[in-house]
Protein backbone atom coordinates (compact mmCIF):
# COMPACT_ATOMS: atom_id res chain seq x y z
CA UNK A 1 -108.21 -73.30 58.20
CA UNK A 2 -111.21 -73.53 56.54
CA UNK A 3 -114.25 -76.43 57.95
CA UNK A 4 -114.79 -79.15 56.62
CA UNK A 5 -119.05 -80.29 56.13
CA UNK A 6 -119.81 -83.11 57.51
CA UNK A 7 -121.18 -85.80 55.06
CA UNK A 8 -124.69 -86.85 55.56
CA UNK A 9 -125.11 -90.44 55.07
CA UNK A 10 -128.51 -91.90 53.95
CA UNK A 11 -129.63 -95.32 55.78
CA UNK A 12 -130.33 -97.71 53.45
CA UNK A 13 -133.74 -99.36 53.34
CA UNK A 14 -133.55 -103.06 54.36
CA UNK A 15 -135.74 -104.02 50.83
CA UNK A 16 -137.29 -107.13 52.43
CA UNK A 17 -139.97 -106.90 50.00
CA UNK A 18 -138.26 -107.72 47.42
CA UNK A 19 -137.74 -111.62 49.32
CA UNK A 20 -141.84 -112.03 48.83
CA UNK A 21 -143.83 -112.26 45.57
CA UNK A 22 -147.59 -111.18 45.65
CA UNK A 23 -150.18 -113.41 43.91
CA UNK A 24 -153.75 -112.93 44.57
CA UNK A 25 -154.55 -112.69 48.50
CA UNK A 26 -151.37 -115.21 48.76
CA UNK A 27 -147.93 -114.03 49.82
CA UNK A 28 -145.05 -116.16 48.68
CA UNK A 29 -141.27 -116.43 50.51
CA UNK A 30 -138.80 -116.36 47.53
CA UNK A 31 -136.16 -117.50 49.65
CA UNK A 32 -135.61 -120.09 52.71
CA UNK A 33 -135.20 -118.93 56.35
CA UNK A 34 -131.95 -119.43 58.08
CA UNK A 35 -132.64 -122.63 60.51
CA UNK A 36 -129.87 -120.85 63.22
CA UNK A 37 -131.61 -117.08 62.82
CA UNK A 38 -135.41 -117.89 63.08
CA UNK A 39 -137.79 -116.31 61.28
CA UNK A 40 -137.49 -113.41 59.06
CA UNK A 41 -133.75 -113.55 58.29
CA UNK A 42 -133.34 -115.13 54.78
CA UNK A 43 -130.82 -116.95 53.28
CA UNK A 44 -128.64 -115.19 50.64
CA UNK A 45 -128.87 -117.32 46.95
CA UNK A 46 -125.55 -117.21 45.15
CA UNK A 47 -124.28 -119.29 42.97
CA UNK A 48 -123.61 -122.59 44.85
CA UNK A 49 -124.68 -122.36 48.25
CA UNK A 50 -127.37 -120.56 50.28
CA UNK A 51 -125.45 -118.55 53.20
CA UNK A 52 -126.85 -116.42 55.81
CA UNK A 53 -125.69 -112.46 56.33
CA UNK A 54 -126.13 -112.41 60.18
CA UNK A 55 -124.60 -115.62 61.30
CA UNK A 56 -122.75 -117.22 58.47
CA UNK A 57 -124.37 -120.39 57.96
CA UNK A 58 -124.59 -121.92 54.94
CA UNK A 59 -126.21 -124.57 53.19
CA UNK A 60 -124.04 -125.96 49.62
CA UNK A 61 -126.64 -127.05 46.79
CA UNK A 62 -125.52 -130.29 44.66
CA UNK A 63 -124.39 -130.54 41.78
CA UNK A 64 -127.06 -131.84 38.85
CA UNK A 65 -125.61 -133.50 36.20
């Protein structure tokens, strides 16, 4: 039979930089930090709620009428 390759799978950069903004000599946190997680694990913004990849905690956002 013939071999089969093995795939090579690329590792995905963690793009934290996109979660700051750059103004100046000031560096601005797009996003909150997860209370449970500490520093330098940010909460995910969807639609309505903030939730956090690692643990699953999440905040719900109110409704504005």
């Amino acid at each position: 039979m013939a071999e089969k390759k093995a795939k090579e799978k690329k590792k995905k950069s963690s793009q934290k930089y996109k979660q700051y903004e750059v103004k100046g000599s000031d560096l601005k946190r797009k996003n909150k930090f997860c209370p449970k997680c500490g520093v330098g694990v940010f909460l995910a913004a969807h639609n309505n709620r903030l939730t956090c990849g690692k643990c699953g905690y999440t905040e719900f956002l109110k409704k504005e009428k």
